[in-house]
C-alpha atoms as a PDB file:
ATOM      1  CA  UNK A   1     148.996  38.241  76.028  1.00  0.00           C
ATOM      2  CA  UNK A   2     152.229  40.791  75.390  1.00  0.00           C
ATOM      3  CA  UNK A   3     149.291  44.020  76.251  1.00  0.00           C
ATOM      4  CA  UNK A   4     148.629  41.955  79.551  1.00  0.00           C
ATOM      5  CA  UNK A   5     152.198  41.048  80.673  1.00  0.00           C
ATOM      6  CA  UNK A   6     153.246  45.117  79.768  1.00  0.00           C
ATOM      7  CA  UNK A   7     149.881  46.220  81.776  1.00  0.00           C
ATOM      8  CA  UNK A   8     150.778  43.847  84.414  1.00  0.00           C
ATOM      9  CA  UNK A   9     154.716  45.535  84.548  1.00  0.00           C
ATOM     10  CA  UNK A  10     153.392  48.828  84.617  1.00  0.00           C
ATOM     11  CA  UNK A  11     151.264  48.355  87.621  1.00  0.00           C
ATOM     12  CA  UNK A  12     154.411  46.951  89.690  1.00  0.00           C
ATOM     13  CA  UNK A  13     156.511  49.933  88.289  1.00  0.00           C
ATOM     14  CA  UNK A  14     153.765  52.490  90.138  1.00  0.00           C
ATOM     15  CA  UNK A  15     153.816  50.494  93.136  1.00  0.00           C
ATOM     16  CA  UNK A  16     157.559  50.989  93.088  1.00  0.00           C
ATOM     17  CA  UNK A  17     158.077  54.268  91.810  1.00  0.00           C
ATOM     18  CA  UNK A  18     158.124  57.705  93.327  1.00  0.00           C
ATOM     19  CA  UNK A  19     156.132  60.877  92.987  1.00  0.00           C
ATOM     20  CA  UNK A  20     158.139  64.476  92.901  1.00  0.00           C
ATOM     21  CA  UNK A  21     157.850  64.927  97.215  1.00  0.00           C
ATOM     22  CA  UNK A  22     160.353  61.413  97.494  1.00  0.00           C
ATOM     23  CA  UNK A  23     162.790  63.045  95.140  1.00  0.00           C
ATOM     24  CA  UNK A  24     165.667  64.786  97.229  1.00  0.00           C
ATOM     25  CA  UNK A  25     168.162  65.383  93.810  1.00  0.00           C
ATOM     26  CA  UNK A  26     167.507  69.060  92.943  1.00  0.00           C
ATOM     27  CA  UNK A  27     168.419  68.575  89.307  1.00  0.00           C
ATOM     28  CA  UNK A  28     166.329  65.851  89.039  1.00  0.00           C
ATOM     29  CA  UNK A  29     163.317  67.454  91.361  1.00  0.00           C
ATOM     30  CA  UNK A  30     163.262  70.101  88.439  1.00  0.00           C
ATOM     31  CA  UNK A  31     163.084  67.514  86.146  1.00  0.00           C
ATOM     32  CA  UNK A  32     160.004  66.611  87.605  1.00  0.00           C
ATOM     33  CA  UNK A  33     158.230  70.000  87.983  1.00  0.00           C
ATOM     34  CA  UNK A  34     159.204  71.850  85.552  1.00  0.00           C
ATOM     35  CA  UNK A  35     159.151  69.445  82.542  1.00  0.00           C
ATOM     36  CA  UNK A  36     157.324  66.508  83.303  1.00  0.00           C
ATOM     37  CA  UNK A  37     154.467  67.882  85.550  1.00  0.00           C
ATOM     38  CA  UNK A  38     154.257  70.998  83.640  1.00  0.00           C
ATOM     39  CA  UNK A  39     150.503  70.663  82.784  1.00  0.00           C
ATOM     40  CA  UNK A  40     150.117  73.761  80.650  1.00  0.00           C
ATOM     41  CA  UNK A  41     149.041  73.717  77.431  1.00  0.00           C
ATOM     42  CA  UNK A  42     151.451  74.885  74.470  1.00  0.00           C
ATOM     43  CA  UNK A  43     149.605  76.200  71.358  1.00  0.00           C
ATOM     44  CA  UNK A  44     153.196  74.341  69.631  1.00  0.00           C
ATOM     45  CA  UNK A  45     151.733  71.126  70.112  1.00  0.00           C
ATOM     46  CA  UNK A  46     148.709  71.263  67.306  1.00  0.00           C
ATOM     47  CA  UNK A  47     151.400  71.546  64.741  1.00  0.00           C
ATOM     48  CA  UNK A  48     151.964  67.606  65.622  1.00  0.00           C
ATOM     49  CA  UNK A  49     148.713  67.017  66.388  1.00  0.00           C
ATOM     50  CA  UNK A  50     147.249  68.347  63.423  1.00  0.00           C
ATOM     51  CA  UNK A  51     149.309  66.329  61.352  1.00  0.00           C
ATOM     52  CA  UNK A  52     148.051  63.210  63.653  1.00  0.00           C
ATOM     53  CA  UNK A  53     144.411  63.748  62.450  1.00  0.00           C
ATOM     54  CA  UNK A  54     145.453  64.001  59.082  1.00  0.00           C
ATOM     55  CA  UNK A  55     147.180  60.879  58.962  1.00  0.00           C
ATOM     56  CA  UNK A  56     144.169  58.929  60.270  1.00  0.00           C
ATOM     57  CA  UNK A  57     141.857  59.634  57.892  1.00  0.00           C
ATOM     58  CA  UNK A  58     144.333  58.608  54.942  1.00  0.00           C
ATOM     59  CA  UNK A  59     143.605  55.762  53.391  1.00  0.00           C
ATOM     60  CA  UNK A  60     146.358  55.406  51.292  1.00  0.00           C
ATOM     61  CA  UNK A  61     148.056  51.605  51.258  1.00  0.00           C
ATOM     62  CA  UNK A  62     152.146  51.444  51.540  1.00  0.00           C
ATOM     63  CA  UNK A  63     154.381  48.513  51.384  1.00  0.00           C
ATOM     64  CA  UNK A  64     156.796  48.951  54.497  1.00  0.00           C
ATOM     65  CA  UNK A  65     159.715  47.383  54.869  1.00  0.00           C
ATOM     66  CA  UNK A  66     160.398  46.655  58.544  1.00  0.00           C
ATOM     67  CA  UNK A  67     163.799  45.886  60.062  1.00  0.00           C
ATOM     68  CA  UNK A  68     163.188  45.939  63.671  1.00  0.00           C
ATOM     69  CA  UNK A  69     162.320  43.654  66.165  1.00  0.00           C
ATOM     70  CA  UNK A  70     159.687  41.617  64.243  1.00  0.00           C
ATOM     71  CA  UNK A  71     162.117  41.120  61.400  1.00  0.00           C
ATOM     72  CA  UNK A  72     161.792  37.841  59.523  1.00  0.00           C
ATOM     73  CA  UNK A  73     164.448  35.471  58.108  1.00  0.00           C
ATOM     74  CA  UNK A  74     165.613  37.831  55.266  1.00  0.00           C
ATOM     75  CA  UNK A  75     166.261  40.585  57.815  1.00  0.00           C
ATOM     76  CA  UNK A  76     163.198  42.111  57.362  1.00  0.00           C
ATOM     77  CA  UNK A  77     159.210  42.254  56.695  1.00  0.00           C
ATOM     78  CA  UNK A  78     157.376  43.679  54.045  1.00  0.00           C
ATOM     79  CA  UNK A  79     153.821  44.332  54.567  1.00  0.00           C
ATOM     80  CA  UNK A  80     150.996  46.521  52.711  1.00  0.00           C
ATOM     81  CA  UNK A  81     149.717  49.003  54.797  1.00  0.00           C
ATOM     82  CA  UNK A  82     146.947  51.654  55.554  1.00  0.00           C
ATOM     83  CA  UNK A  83     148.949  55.118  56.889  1.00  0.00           C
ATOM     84  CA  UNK A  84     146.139  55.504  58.804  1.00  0.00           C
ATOM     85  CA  UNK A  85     146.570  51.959  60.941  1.00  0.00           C
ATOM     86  CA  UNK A  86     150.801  52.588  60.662  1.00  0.00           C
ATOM     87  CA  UNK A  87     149.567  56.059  63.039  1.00  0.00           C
ATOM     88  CA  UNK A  88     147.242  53.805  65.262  1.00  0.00           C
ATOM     89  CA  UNK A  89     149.306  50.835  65.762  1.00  0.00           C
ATOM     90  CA  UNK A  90     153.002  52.994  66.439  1.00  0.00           C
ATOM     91  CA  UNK A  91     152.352  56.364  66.249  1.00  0.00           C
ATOM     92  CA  UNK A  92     153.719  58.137  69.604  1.00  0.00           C
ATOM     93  CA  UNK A  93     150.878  58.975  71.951  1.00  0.00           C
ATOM     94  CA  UNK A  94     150.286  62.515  72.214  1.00  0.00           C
ATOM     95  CA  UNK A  95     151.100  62.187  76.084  1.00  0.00           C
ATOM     96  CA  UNK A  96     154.713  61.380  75.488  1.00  0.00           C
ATOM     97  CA  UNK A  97     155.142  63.385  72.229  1.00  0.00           C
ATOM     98  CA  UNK A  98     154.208  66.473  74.532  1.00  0.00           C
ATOM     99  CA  UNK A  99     156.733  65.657  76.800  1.00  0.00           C
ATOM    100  CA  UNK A 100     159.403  65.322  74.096  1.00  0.00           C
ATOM    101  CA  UNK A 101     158.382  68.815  72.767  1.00  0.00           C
ATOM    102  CA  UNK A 102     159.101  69.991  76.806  1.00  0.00           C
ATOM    103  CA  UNK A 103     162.323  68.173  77.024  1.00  0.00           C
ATOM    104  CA  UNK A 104     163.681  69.858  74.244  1.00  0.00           C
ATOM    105  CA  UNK A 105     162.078  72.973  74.912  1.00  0.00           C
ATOM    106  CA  UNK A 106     163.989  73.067  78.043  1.00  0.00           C
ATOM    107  CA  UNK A 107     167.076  72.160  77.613  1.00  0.00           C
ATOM    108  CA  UNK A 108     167.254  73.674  74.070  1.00  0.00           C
ATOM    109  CA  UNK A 109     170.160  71.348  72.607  1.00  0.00           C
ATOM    110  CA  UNK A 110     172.048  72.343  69.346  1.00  0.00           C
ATOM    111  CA  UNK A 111     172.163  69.390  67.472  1.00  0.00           C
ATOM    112  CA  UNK A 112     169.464  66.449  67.554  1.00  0.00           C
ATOM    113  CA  UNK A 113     169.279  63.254  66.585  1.00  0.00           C
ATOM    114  CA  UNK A 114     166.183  60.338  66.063  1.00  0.00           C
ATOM    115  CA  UNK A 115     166.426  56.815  65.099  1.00  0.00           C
ATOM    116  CA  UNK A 116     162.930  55.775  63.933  1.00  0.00           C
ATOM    117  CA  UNK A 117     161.223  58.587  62.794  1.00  0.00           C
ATOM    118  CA  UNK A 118     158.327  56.781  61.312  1.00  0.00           C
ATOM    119  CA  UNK A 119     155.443  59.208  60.126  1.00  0.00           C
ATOM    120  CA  UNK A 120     157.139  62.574  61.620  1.00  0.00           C
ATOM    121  CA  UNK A 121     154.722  62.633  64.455  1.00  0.00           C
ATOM    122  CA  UNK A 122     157.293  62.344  67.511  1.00  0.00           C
ATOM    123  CA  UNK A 123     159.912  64.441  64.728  1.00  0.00           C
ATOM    124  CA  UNK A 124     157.440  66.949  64.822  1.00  0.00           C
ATOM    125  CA  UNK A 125     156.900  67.232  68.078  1.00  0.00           C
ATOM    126  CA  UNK A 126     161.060  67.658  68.703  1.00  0.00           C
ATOM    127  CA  UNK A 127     161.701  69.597  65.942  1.00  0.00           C
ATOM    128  CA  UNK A 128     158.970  72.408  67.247  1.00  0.00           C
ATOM    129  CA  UNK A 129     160.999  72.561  70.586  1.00  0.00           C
ATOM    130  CA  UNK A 130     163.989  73.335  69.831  1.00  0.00           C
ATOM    131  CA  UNK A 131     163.708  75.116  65.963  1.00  0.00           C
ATOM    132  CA  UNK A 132     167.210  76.388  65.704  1.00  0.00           C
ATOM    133  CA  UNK A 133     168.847  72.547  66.607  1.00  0.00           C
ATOM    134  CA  UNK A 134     170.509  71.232  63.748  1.00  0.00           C
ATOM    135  CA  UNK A 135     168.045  68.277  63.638  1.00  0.00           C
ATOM    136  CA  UNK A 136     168.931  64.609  61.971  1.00  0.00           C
ATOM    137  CA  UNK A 137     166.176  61.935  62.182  1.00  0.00           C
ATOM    138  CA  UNK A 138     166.748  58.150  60.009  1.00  0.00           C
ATOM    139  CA  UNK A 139     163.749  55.899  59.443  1.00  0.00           C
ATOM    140  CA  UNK A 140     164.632  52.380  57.232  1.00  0.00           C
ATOM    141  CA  UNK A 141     161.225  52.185  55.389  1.00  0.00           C
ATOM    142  CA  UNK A 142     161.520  54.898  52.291  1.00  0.00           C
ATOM    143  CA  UNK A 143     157.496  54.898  51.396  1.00  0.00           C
ATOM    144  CA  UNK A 144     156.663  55.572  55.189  1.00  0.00           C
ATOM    145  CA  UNK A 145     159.739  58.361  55.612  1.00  0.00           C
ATOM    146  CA  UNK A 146     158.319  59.911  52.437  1.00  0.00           C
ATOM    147  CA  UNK A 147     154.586  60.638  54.069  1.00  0.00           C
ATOM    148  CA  UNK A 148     157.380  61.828  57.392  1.00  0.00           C
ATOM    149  CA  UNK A 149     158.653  64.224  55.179  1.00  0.00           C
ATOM    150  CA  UNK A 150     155.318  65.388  53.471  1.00  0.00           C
ATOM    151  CA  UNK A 151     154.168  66.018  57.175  1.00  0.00           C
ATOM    152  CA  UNK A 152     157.357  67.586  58.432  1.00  0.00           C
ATOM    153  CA  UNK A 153     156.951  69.660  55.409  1.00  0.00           C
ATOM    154  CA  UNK A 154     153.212  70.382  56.491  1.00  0.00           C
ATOM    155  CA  UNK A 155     153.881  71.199  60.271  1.00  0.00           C
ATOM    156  CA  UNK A 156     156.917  73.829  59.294  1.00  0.00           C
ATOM    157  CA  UNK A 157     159.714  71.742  60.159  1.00  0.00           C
ATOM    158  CA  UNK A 158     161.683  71.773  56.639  1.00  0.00           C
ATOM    159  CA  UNK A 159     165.242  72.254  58.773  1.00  0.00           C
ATOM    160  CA  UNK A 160     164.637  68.081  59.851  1.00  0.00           C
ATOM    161  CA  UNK A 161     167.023  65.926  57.579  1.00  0.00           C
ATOM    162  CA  UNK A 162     166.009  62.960  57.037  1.00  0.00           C
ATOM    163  CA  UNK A 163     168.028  59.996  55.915  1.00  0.00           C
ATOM    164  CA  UNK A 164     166.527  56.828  54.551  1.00  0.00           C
ATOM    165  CA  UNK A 165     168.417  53.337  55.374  1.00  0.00           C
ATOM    166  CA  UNK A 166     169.233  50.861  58.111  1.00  0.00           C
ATOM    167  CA  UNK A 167     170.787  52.365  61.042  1.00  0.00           C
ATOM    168  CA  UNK A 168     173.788  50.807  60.919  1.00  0.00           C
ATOM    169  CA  UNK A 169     174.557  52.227  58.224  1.00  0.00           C
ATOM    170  CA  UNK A 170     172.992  55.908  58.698  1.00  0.00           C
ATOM    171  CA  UNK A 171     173.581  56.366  62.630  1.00  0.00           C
ATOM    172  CA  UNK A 172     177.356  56.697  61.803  1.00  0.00           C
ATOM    173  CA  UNK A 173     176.701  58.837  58.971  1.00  0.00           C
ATOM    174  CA  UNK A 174     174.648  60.941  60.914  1.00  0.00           C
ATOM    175  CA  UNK A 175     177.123  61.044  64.036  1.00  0.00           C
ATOM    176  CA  UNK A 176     179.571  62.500  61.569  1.00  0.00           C
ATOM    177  CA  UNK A 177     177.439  64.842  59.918  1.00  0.00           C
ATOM    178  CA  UNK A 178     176.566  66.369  63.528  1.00  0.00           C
ATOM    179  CA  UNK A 179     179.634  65.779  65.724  1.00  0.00           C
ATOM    180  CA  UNK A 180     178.480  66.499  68.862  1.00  0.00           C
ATOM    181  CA  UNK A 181     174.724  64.717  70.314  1.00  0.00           C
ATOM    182  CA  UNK A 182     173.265  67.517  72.475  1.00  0.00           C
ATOM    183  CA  UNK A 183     169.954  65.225  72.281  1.00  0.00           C
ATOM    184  CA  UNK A 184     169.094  62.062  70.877  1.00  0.00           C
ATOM    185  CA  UNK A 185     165.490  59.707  70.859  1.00  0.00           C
ATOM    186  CA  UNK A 186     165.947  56.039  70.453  1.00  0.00           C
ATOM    187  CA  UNK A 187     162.737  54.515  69.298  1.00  0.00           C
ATOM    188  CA  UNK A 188     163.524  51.987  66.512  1.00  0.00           C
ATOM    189  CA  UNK A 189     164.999  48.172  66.687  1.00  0.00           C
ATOM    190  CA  UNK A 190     163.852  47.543  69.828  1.00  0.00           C
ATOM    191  CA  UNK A 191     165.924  44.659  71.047  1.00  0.00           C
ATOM    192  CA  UNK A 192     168.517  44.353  73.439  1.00  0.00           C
ATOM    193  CA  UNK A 193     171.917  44.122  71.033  1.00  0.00           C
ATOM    194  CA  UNK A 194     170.854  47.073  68.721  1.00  0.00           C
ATOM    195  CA  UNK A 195     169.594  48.851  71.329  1.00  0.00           C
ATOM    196  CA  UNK A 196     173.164  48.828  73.310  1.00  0.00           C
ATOM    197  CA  UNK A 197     174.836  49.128  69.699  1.00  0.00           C
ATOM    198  CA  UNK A 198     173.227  52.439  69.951  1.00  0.00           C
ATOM    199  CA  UNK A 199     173.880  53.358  72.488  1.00  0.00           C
ATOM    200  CA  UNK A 200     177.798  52.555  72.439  1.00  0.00           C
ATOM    201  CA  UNK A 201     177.797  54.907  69.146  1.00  0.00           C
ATOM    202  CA  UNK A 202     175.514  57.542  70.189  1.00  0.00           C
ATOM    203  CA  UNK A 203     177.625  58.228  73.817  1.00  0.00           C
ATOM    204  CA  UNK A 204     180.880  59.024  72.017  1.00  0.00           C
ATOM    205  CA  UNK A 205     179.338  61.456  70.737  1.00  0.00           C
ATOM    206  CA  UNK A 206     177.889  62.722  73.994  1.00  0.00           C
ATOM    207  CA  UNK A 207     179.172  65.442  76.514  1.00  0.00           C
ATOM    208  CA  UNK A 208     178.087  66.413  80.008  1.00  0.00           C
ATOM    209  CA  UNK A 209     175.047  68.556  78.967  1.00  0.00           C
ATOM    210  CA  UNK A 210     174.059  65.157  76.186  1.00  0.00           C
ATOM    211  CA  UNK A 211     170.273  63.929  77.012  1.00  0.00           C
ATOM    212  CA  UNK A 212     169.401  60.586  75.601  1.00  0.00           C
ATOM    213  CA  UNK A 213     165.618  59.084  75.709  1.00  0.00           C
ATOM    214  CA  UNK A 214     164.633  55.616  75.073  1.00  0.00           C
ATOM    215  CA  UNK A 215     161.725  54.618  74.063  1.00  0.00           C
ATOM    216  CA  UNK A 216     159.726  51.432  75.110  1.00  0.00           C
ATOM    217  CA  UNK A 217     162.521  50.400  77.702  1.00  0.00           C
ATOM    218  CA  UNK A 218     159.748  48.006  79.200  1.00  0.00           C
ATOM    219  CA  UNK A 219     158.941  46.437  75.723  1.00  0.00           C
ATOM    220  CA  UNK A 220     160.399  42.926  76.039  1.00  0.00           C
ATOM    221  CA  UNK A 221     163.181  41.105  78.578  1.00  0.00           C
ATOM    222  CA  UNK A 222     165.523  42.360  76.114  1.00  0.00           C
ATOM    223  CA  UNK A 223     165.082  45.815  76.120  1.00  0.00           C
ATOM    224  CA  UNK A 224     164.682  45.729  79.938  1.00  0.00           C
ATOM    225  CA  UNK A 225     168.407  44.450  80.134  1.00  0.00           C
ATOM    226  CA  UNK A 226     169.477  46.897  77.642  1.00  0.00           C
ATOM    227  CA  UNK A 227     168.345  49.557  79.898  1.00  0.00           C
ATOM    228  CA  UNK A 228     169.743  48.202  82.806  1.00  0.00           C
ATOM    229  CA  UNK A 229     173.137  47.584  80.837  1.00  0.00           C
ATOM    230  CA  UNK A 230     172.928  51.884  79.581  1.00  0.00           C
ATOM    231  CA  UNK A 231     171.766  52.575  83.478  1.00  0.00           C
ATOM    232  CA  UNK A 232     175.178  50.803  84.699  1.00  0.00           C
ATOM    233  CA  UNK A 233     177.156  52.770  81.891  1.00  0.00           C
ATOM    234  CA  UNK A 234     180.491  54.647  83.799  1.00  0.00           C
ATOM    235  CA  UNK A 235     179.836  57.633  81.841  1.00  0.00           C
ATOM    236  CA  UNK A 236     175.966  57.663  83.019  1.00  0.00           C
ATOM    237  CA  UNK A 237     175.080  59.660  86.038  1.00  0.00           C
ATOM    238  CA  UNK A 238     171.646  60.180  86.457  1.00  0.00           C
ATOM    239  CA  UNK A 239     168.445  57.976  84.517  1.00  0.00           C
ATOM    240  CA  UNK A 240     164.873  58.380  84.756  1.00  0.00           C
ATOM    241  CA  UNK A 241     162.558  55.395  84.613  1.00  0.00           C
ATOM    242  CA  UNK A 242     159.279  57.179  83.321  1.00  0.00           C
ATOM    243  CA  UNK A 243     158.019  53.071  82.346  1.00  0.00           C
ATOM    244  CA  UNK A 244     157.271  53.720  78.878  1.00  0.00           C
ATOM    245  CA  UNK A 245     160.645  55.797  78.363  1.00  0.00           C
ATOM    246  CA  UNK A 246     164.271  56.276  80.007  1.00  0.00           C
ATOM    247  CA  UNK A 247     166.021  58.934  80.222  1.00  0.00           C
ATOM    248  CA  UNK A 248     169.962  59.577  80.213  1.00  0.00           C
ATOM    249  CA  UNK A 249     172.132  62.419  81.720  1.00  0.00           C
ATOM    250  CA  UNK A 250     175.783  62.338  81.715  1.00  0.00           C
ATOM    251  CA  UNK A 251     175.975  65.193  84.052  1.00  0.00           C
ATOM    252  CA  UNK A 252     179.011  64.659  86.032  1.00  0.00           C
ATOM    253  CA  UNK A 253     178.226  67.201  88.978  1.00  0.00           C
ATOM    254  CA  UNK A 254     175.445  64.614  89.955  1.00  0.00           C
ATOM    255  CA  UNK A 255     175.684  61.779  92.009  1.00  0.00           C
ATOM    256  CA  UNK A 256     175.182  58.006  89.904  1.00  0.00           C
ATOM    257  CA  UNK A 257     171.192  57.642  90.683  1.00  0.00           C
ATOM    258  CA  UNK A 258     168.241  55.936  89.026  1.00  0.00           C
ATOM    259  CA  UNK A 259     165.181  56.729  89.531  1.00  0.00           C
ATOM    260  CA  UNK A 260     161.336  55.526  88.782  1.00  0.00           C
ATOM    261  CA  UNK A 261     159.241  58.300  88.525  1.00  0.00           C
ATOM    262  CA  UNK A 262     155.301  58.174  87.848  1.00  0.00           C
ATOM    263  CA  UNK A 263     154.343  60.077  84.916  1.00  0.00           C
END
């Protein structure tokens, strides 16, 4: 029923949203035609997408430990698990892990930060854009961030540092260890309180060049008013409603717009 109410969303958000010729921002018309209709193919991507292939055919079981939105009474859920089905059932599709590789690509940030790296696929994908970003991504489950850093390890992406923990406690950790967010992808906890937490501790952080990406903003009524809530945001400028992410600027030369874009 959840696949049916998110299929029936995402049909209203096309009917809604615009295509690049109703787009009169320039910065944001860019956006559009240089990074998210850019159809060519980058020979960078097989370094995520061979790990991909790899990680479906292993057959190896983990016990995860999961502290997001399905979280039980304890806090959290443990559950045995194939690596192969943890790819399937939330591994990044390639479609939006090739647009993360662009967006970094193109607005080469210094220092990047993930929360929820899970199996390095989407890690991969950043970490080949911009190679000479001082890179921080946290994941809570140790046994899943160990196969993250076997593949990270496989794909040449050694400079990623990975820390292993809740993100309450690691997200200020890492915001220390960096001191300045030139990039950051949000795709862990997704509920509306930790997703604004976030987003609070991430923006101090942030300056006017600072790109932030959500991901699933369209998940659940909570997450849709957390994105409304970070869209509202004094400090935001510009956000990009792409359905299955968002997308932050802080620019200040740009007028406060949001926009839905079809991707």
């Amino acid at each position: 029923m959840k696949k049916i109410g998110i299929l029936l969303k995402l049909l209203a958000f096309r009917m809604k949203a615009r295509n690049k010729h109703g787009i009169h921002s320039p910065f944001v018309y860019d956006f559009v035609t240089r990074i998210l209709k850019d159809h060519h193919y980058y020979p960078e991507y097989k370094k995520a997408e061979r790990q991909v292939s790899m990680l479906k055919r292993n057959n190896n079981v983990l016990e995860t430990i999961d502290f997001g939105s399905g979280r039980g009474k304890m806090g959290y859920v443990r559950r045995m698990q194939k690596v192969k089905d943890i790819v399937r059932t939330t591994g990044i599709a390639s479609r939006e892990g090739r647009l993360l590789y662009r967006l970094v690509a193109y607005f080469r940030p210094d220092t990047m930060l993930e929360l929820g790296s899970s199996l390095g696929v989407s890690t991969i994908y950043q970490a080949t854009g911009a190679p000479g970003a001082r890179f921080i991504s946290i994941e809570g489950c140790a046994s899943i961030a160990a196969v993250a850093r076997e593949s990270l390890n496989n794909a040449g992406s050694e400079q990623v540092e990975l820390l292993i923990g809740h993100f309450n406690t690691e997200l200020p950790k890492a915001l220390e260890q960096l001191g300045q967010i030139g990039y950051a992808f949000i795709d862990g906890n997704h509920t509306y309180m930790a997703t604004v937490s976030y987003f609070k501790k991430i923006k101090q952080y942030c300056s006017d060049s600072s790109v932030l990406v959500f991901h699933d903003i369209h998940w659940s009524k909570g997450m849709e008013k957390a994105w409304e809530e970070i869209q509202s945001d004094e400090q935001v400028t510009v956000t990009i409603d792409l359905f299955f992410m968002g997308i932050v600027f802080f620019r200040r030369e740009l007028s406060k717009q949001d926009f839905r874009i079809r991707f």
